[in-house]
Protein backbone atom coordinates (compact mmCIF):
# COMPACT_ATOMS: atom_id res chain seq x y z
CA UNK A 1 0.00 0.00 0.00
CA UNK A 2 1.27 3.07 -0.80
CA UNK A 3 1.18 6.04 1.67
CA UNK A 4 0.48 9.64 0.51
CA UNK A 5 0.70 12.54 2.89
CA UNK A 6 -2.86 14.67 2.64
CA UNK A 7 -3.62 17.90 4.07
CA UNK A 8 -6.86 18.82 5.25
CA UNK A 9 -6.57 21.65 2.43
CA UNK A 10 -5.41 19.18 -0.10
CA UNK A 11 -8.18 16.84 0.81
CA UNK A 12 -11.22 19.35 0.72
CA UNK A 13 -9.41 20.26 -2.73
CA UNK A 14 -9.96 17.07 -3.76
CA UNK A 15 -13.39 16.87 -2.40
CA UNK A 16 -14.40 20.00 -4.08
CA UNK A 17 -13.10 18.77 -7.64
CA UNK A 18 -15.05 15.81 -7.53
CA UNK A 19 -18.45 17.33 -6.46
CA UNK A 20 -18.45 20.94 -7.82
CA UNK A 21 -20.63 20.16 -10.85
CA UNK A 22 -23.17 18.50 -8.72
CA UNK A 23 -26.38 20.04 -7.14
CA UNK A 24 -28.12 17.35 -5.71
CA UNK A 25 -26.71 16.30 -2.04
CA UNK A 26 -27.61 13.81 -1.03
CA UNK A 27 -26.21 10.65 0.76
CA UNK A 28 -25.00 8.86 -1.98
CA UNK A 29 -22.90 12.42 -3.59
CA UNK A 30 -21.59 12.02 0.76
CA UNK A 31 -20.19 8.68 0.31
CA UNK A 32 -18.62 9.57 -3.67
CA UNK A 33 -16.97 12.60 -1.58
CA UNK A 34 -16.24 10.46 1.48
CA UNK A 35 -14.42 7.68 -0.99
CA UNK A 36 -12.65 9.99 -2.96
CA UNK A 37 -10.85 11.32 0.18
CA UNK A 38 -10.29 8.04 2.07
CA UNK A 39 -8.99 6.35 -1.32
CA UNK A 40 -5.69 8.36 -1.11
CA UNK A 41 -4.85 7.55 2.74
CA UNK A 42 -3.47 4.13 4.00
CA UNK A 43 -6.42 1.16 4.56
CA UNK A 44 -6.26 0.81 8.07
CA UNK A 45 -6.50 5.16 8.84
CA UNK A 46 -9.48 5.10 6.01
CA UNK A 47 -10.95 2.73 8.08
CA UNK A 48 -10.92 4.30 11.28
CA UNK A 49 -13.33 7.21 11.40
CA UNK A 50 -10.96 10.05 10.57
CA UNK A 51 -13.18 11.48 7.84
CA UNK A 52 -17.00 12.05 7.49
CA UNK A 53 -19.19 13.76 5.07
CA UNK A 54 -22.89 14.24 5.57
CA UNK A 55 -25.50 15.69 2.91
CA UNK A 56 -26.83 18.57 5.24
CA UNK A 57 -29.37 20.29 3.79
CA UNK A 58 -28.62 22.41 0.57
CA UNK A 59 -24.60 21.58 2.02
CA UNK A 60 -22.14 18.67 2.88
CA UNK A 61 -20.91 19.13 6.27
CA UNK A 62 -17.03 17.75 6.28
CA UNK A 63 -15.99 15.96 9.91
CA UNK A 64 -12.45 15.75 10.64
CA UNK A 65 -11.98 13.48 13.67
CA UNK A 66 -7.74 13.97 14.17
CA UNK A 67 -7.74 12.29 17.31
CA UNK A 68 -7.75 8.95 14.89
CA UNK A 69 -4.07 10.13 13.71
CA UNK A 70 -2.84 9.48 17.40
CA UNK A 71 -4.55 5.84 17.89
CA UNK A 72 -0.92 3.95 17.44
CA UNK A 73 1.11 7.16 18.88
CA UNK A 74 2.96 5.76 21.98
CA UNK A 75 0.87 7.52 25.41
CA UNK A 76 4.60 7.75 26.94
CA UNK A 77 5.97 9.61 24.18
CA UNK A 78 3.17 11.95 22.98
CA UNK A 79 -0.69 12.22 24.34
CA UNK A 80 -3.04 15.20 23.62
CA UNK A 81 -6.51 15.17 25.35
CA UNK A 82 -9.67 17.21 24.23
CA UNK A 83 -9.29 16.76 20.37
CA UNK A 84 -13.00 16.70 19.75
CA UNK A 85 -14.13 16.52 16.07
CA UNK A 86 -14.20 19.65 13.87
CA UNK A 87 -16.35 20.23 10.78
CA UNK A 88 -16.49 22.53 7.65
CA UNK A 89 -19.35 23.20 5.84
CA UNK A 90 -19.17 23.31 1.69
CA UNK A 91 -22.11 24.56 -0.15
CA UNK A 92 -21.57 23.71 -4.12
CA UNK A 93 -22.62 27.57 -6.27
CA UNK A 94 -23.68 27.45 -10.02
CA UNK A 95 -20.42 28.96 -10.61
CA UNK A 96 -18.29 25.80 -10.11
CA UNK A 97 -16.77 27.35 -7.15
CA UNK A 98 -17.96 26.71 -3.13
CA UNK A 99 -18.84 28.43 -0.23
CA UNK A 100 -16.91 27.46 2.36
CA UNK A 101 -18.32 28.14 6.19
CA UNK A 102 -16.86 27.11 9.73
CA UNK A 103 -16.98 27.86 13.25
CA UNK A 104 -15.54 25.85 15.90
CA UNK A 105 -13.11 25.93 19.13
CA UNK A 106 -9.76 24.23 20.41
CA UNK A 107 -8.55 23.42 24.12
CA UNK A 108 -6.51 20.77 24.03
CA UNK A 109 -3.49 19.68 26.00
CA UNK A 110 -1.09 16.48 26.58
CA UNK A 111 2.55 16.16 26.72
CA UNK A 112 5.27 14.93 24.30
CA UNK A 113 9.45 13.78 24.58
CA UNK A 114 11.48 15.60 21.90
CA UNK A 115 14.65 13.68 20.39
CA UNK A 116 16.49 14.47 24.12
CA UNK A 117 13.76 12.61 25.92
CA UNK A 118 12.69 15.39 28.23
CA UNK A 119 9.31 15.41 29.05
CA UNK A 120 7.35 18.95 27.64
CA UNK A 121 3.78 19.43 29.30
CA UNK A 122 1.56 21.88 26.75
CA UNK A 123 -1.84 23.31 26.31
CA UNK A 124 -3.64 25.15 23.24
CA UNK A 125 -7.04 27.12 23.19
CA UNK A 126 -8.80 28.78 20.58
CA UNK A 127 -12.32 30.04 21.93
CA UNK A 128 -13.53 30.78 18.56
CA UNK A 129 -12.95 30.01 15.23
CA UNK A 130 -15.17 31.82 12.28
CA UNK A 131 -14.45 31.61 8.73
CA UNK A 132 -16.36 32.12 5.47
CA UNK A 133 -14.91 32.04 2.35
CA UNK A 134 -15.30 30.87 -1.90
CA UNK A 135 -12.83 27.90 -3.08
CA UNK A 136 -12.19 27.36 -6.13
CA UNK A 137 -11.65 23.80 -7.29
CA UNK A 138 -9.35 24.89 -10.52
CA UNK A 139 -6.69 26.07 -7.93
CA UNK A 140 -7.40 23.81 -4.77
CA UNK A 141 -7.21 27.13 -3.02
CA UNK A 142 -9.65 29.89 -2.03
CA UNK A 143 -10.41 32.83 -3.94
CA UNK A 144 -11.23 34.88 -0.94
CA UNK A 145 -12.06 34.36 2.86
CA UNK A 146 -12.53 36.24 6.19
CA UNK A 147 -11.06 34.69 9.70
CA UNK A 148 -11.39 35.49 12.94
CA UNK A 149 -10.51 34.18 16.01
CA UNK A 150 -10.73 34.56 19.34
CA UNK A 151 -9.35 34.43 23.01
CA UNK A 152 -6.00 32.02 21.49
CA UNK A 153 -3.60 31.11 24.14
CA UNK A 154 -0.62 28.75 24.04
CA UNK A 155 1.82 27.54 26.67
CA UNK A 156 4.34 24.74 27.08
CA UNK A 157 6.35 23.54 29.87
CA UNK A 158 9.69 21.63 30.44
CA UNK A 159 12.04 21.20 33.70
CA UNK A 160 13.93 24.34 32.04
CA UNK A 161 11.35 26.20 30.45
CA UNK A 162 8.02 27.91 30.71
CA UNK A 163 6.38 29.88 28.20
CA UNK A 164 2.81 31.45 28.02
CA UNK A 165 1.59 33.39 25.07
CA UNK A 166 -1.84 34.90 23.75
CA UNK A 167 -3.84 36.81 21.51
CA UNK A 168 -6.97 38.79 22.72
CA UNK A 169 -8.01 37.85 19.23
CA UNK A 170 -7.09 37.66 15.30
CA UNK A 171 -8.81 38.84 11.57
CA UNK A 172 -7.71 38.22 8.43
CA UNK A 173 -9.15 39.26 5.17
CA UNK A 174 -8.21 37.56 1.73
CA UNK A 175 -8.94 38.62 -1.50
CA UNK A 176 -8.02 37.68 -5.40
CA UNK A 177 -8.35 38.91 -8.80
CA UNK A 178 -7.13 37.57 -12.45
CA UNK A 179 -4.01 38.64 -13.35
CA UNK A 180 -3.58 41.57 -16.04
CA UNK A 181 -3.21 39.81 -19.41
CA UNK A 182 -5.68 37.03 -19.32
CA UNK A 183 -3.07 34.11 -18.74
CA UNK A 184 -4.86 32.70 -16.23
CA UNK A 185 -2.76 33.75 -13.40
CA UNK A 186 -3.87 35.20 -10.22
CA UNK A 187 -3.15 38.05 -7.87
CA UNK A 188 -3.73 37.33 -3.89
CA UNK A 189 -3.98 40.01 -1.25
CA UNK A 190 -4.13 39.37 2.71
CA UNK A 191 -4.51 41.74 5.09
CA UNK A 192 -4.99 41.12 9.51
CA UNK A 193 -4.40 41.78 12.60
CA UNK A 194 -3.55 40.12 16.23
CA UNK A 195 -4.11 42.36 19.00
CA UNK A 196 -3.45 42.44 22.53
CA UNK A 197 -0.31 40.36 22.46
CA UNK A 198 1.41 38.99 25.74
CA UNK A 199 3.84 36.71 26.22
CA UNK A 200 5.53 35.37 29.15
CA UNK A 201 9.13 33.16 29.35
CA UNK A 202 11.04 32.01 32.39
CA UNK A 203 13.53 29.34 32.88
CA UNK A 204 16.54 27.84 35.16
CA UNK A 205 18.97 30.36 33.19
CA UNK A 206 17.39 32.95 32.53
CA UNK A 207 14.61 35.53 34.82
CA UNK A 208 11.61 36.09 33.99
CA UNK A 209 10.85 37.70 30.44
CA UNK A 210 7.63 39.44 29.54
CA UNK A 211 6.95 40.93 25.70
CA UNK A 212 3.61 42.65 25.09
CA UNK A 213 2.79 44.47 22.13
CA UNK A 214 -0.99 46.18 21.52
CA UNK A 215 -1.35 44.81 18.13
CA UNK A 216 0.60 43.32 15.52
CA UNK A 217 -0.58 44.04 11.61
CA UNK A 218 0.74 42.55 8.44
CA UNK A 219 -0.51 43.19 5.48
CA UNK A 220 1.07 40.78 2.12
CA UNK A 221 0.45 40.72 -1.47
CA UNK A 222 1.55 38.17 -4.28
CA UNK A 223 0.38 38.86 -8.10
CA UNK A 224 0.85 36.67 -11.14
CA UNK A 225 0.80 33.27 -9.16
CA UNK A 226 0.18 30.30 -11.78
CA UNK A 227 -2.21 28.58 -8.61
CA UNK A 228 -3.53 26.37 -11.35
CA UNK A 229 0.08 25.18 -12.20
CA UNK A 230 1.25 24.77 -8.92
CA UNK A 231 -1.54 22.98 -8.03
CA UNK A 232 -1.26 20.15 -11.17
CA UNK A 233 2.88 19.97 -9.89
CA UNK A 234 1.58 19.23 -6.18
CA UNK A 235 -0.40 16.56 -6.99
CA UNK A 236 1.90 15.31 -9.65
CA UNK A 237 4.63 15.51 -6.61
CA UNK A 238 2.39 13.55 -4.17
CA UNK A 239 1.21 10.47 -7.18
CA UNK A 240 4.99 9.98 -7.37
CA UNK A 241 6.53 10.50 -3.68
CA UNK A 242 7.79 6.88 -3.15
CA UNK A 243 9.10 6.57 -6.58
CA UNK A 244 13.03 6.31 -6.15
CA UNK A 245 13.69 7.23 -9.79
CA UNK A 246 11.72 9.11 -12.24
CA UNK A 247 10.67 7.53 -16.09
CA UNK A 248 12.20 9.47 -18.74
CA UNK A 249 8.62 10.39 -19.67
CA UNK A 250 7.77 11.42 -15.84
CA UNK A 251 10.65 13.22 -15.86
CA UNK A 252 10.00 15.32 -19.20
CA UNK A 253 6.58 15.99 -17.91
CA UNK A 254 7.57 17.65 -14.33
CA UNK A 255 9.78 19.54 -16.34
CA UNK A 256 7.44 20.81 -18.48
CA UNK A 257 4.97 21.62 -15.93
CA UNK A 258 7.32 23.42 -13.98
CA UNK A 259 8.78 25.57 -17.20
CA UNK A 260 4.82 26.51 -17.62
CA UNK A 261 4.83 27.69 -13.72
CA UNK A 262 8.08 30.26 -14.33
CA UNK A 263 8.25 32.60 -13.26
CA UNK A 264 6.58 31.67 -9.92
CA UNK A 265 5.38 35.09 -9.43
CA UNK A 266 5.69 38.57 -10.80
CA UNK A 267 5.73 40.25 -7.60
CA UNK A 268 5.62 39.16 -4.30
CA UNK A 269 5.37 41.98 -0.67
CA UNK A 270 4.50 41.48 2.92
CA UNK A 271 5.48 43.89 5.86
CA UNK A 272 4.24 43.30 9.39
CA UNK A 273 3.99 46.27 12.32
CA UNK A 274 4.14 46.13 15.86
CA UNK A 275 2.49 48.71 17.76
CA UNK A 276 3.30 49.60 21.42
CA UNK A 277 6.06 47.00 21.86
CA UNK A 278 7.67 46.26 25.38
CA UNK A 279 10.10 43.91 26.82
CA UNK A 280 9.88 43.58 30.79
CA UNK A 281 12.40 41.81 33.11
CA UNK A 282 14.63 41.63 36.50
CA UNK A 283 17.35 43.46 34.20
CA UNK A 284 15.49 46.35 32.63
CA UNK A 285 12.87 47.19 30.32
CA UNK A 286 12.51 48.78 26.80
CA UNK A 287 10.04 49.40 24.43
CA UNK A 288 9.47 50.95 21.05
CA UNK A 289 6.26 52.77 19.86
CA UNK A 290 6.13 51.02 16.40
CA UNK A 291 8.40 48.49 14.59
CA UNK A 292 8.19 47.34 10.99
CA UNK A 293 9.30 44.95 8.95
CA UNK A 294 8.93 44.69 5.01
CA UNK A 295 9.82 42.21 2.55
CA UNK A 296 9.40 42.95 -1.34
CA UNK A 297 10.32 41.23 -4.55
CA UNK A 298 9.41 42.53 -8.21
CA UNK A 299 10.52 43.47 -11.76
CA UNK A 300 11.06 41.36 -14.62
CA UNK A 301 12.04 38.07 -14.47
CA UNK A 302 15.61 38.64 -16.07
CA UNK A 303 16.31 41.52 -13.70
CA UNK A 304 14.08 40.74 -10.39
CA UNK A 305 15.08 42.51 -6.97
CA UNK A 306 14.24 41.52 -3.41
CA UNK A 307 14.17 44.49 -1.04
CA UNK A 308 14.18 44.17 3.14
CA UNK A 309 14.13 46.21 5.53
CA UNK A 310 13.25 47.24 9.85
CA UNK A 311 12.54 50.02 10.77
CA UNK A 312 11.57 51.21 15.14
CA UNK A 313 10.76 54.66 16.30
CA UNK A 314 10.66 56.28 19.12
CA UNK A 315 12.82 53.54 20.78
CA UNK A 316 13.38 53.09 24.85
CA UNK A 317 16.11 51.60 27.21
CA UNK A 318 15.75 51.26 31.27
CA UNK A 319 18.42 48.68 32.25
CA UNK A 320 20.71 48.91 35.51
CA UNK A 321 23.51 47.46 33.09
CA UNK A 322 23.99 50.71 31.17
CA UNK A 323 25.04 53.47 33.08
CA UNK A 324 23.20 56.48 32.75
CA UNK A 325 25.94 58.54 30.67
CA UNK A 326 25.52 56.59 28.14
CA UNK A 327 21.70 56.42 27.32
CA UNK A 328 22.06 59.45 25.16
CA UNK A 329 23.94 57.32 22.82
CA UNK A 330 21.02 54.66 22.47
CA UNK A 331 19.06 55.24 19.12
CA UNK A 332 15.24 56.72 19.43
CA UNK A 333 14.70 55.55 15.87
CA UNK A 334 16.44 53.12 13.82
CA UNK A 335 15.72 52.31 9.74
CA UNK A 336 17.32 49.09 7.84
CA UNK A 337 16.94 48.94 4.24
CA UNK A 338 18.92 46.66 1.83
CA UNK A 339 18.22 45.03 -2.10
CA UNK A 340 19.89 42.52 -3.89
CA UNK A 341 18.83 43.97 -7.84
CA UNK A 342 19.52 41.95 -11.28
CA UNK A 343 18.60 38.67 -10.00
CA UNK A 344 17.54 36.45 -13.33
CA UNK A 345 15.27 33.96 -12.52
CA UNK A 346 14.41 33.18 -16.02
CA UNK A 347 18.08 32.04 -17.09
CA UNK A 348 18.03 30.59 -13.33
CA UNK A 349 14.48 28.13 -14.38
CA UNK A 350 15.93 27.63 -17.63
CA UNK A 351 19.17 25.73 -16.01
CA UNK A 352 16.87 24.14 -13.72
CA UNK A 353 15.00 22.98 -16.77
CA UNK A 354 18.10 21.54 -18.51
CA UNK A 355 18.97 19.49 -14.95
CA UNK A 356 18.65 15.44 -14.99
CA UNK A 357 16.11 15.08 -11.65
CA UNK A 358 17.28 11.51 -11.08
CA UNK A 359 21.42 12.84 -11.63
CA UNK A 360 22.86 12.76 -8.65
CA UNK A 361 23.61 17.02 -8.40
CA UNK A 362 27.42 17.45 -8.92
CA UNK A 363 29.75 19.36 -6.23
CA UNK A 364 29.63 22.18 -7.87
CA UNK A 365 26.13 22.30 -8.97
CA UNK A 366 24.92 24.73 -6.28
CA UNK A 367 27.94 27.39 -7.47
CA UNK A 368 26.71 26.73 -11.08
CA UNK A 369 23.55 27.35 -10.67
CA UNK A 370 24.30 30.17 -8.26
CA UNK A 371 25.91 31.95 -11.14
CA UNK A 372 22.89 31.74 -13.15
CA UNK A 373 20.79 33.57 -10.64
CA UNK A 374 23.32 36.03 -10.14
CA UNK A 375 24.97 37.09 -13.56
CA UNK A 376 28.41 35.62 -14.10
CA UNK A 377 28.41 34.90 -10.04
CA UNK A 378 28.42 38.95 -9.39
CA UNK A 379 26.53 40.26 -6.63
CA UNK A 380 25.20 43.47 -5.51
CA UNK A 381 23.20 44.63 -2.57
CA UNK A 382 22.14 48.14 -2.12
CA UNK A 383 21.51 49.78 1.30
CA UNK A 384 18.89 52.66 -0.16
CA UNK A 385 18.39 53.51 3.45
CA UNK A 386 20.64 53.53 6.48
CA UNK A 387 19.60 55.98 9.42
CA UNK A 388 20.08 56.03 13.39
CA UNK A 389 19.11 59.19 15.34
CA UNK A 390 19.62 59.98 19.57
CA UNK A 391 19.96 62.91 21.64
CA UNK A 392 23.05 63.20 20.37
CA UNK A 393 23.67 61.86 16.66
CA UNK A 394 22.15 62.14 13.63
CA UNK A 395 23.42 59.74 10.96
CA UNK A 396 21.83 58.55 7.45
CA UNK A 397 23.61 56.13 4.84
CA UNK A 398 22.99 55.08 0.97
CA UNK A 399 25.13 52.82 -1.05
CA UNK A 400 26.04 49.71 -2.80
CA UNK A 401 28.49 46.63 -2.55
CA UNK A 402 29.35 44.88 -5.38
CA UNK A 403 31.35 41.29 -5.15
CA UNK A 404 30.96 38.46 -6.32
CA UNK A 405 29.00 34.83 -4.59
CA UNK A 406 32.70 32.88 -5.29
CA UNK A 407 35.26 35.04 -3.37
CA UNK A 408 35.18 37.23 -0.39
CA UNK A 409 38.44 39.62 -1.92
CA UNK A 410 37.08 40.84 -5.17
CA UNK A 411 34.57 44.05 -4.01
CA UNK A 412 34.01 47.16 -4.37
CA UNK A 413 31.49 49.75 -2.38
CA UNK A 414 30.22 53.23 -3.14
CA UNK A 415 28.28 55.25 -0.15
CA UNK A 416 27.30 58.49 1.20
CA UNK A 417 27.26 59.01 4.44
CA UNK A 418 25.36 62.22 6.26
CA UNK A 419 25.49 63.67 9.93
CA UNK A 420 24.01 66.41 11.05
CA UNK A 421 25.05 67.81 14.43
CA UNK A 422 28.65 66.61 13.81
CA UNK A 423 29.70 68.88 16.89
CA UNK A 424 27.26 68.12 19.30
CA UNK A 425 28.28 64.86 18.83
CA UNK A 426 31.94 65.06 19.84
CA UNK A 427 31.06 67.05 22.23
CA UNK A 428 28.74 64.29 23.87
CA UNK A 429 31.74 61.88 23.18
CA UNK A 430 34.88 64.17 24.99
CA UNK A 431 32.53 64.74 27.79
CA UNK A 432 32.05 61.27 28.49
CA UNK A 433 35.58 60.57 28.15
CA UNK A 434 35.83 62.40 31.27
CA UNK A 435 34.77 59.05 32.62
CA UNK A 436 36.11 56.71 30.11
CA UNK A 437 39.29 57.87 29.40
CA UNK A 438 39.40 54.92 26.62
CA UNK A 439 36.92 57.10 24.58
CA UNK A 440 39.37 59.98 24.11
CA UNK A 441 40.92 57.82 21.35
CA UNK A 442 36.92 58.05 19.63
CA UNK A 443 36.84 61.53 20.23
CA UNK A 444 40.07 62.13 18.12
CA UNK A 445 38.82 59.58 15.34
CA UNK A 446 35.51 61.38 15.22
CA UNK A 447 37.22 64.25 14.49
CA UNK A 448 39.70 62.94 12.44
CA UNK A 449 37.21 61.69 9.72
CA UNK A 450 35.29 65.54 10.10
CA UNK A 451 38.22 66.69 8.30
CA UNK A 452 37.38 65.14 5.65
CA UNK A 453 33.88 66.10 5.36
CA UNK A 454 31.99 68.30 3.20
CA UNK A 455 29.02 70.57 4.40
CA UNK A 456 25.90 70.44 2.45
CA UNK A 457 23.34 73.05 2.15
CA UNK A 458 21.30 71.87 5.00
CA UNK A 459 24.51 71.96 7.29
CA UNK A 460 25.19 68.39 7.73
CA UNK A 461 28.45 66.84 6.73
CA UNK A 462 29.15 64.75 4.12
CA UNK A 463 31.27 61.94 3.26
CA UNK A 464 31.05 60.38 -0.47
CA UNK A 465 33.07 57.66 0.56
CA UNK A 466 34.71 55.15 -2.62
CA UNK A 467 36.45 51.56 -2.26
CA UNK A 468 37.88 50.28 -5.39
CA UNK A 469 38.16 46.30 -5.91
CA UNK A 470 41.74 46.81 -6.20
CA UNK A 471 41.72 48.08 -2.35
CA UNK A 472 42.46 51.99 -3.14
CA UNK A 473 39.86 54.57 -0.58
CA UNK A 474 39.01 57.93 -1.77
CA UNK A 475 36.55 60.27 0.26
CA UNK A 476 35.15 63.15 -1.19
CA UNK A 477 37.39 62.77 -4.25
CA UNK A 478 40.67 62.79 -2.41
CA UNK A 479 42.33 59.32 -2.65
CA UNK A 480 43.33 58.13 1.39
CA UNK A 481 44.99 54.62 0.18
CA UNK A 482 45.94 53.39 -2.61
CA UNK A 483 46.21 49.92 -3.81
CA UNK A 484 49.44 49.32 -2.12
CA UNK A 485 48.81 51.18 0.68
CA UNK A 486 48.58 54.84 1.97
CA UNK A 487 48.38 57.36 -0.69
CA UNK A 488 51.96 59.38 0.24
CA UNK A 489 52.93 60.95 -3.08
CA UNK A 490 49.16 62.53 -3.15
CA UNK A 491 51.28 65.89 -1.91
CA UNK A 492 53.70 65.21 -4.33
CA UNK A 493 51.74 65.45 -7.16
CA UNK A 494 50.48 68.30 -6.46
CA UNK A 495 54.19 70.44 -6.15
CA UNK A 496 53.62 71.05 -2.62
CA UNK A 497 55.23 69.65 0.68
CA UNK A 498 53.16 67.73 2.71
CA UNK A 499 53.46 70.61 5.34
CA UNK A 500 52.28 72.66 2.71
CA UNK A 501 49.46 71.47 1.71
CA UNK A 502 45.95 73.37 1.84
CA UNK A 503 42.74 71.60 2.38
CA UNK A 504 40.48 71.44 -0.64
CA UNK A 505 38.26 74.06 -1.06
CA UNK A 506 35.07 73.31 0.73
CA UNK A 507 36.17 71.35 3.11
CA UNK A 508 37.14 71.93 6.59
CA UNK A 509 41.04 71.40 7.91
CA UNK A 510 41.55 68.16 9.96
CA UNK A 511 41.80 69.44 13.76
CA UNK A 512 44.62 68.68 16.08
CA UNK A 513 43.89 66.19 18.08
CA UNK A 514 41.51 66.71 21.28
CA UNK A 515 43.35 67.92 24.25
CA UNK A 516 43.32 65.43 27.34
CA UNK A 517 40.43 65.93 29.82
């Protein structure tokens, strides 16, 4: 007998496809349903009660009993108590597509031995469980839904852990339209929210830990997804699982299947923001107002980039560890954003086309193909934003690195960097030396590298700051090293002695060094 693995998603899709056309429900369209599931599990679990389906009404009602899963699992090694059946509800539309309608609830608990044999004692409650929604049988998946839950809570505990974690509640909102173009692909859109977050850790090494945040939000977006592809590759995966080596005609076909699915996507985006985040414990607190995260992919499929980024504002530190003279120096807002451009999936998926599936992959395979998704093996990743403000510095950064995936020597970076404030900040720095006499050494760098600056019109300083692959620095035009080295004949050059030399124009002089607190 062969054994298939079958998701409750993958077996309502199935379920769907075989009664969609249908009107009538009755018992006998139940059982066609019922045996059309069951045929892809083993005999002995499609014998044992996981799966029901009932005509119910102008519906079927789908009854998923997973406490049958667990009826050989050994009671010393895992146990879960109050699984109690859930059910779905699918109502067939004239369409070809389904209504799909559930509410239930969750509190179970039991205890299970990970691979070091400790014992882990856990618990898992959902007080409500609402969903509505319209599945569409060409793409297993749905077309659009609402969720919401309620009251969740989670907690586990070991002999060196305990955690406890909850939601107040959760919504989520999907929606999907065709794809511009009419090539039957799909764009998906999910927006939601948690709220009321709280989350408790403690353990032998560590003190207590407690994060709350007053809502977290994400919002994501995919367009041109072949779902209809994806879906014929799935079940194409899943008929040959256990199969040890392809047939030349198996393998042409996965291949062709997948070259219809390329590109995967034409754009895929998802950030997620955490409002009124805080972080208690025995060795301070801290907090930040809001914190974001983003995630981005798009362009053509030759030339695709993938963008991330964090960003926190408005951030907060209260920990006996740091002494007070040095809070200033903790950032109130923080932003993180970086892109790897030019990536080409399409001669990527071609490659992957032109592989032998049952070949064992070569050693060098992953660096070939590598090279294919970035161009000759070169690699790039931009930093369009880089910014950290406090009380007493004001710092943003753009640039670019450019190397290659084979080699850590051959690079090269461009970026300008701006400060504002350039003053108050050595000022903060000398006057903390008075403490730390270490920090004079800072205080003279910090200075050092002003010299070198140029002032915009805004009045912050600049540094356009240049690092060739051959290992030569230049900052704001003037070379500091050269490939060999520092740049001494610069001076030279020029006809001057180095004690004659002026500063270029626009720039301010490099100050003597700080005088000793």
């Amino acid at each position: 007998m062969r054994l298939k693995l079958v998701t409750a998603t993958s077996l309502l899709a199935l379920c769907l496809v075989t009664t969609a056309q249908g009107v009538e429900i009755n018992q006998d369209g139940a059982n066609a349903v019922k045996d059309n599931l069951t045929k892809l599990l083993p005999a002995d679990l499609a014998k044992s009660g996981l799966l029901t389906v009932n005509p119910a009404g102008s519906r079927y009602e789908i009854i998923y009993d997973l406490a049958k899963l667990l009826a050989k699992a050994d009671p010393a090694t895992f146990a879960i108590n109050g699984l109690t059946p859930f059910s779905m509800f699918a109502t067939p539309l004239d369409s070809g597509l389904w209504n799909i309608e559930g509410d239930n609830k969750l509190n179970v608990s039991g205890h299970f031995k990970g691979p070091d044999q400790k014992p882990t004692d856990f618990s898992y409650s959902i007080a409500s469980l609402v969903y509505t929604g319209v599945f569409d049988p060409a793409i297993s998946y749905l077309r659009s839904g609402t969720f919401t839950a309620k009251d969740i809570k989670v907690a586990s505990k070991s002999d060196t852990e305990e955690v406890h974690a909850s939601f107040a509640g959760m919504d989520q909102k999907l929606t999907s339209t065709d794809s511009a173009g009419g090539n039957g692909r799909i764009d998906f859109a999910g927006i939601g929210s948690m709220s009321t977050f709280v989350e408790q850790v403690s353990g032998m090494q560590m003190p207590p830990v407690e994060i709350r945040a007053d809502s977290i939000d994400f919002d994501a977006k995919v367009n041109g997804l072949p779902a209809k592809q994806i879906r014929e590759i799935v079940l194409f995966i899943l008929d040959h699982l256990e199969e040890k080596e392809l047939s030349p005609e198996n393998s042409d076909k996965i291949k062709g299947m997948l070259k219809q699915a390329f590109p995967i996507l034409a754009s895929f985006s998802e950030t997620i923001g955490v409002n009124n985040l805080t972080v208690s414990s025995q060795v301070g607190n801290g907090g930040v107002k809001a914190f974001g995260y983003n995630l981005a992919m798009d362009g053509p499929s030759d030339a695709m980039r993938f963008g991330f980024g964090i960003d926190a504002q408005d951030i907060s530190l209260d920990s006996p560890a740091m002494p007070a003279s040095y809070s200033p120096f903790v950032p109130n807002n923080f932003d993180l954003q970086l892109a790897i451009p030019n990536l080409d999936f399409a001669t990527f998926g071609d490659a992957l086309m032109a592989m032998d599936f049952n070949a064992k992959p070569p050693e060098q395979s992953g660096d070939e193909m590598a090279k294919k998704l970035f161009r000759d093996g070169r690699l790039t990743i931009e930093f369009p934003k880089v910014s950290a403000k406090s009380d007493v510095y004001d710092v943003d950064m753009t640039g670019k690195i450019e190397g290659r995936v084979d080699t850590q020597k051959d690079y090269s970076m461009e970026a300008t960097i701006l400060a504002r404030d350039l003053d108050k900040t050595i000022a903060a720095v000398q006057d903390l030396a008075k403490t730390d006499p270490d920090l004079n050494q800072v205080s003279f760098g910090i200075m050092m590298v002003k010299g070198f600056a140029k002032t915009d019109a805004d009045g912050r300083s600049r540094w356009d700051i240049s690092i060739s692959r051959d290992g030569s620095v230049a900052i704001n035009g003037q070379q500091i090293k050269g490939p060999d080295g520092p740049d001494e004949d610069q001076d030279q050059d020029q006809g001057l002695e180095p004690d004659q030399q002026e500063p270029d124009q626009g720039q301010d002089a490099v100050p003597a060094p700080p005088q000793q607190p």
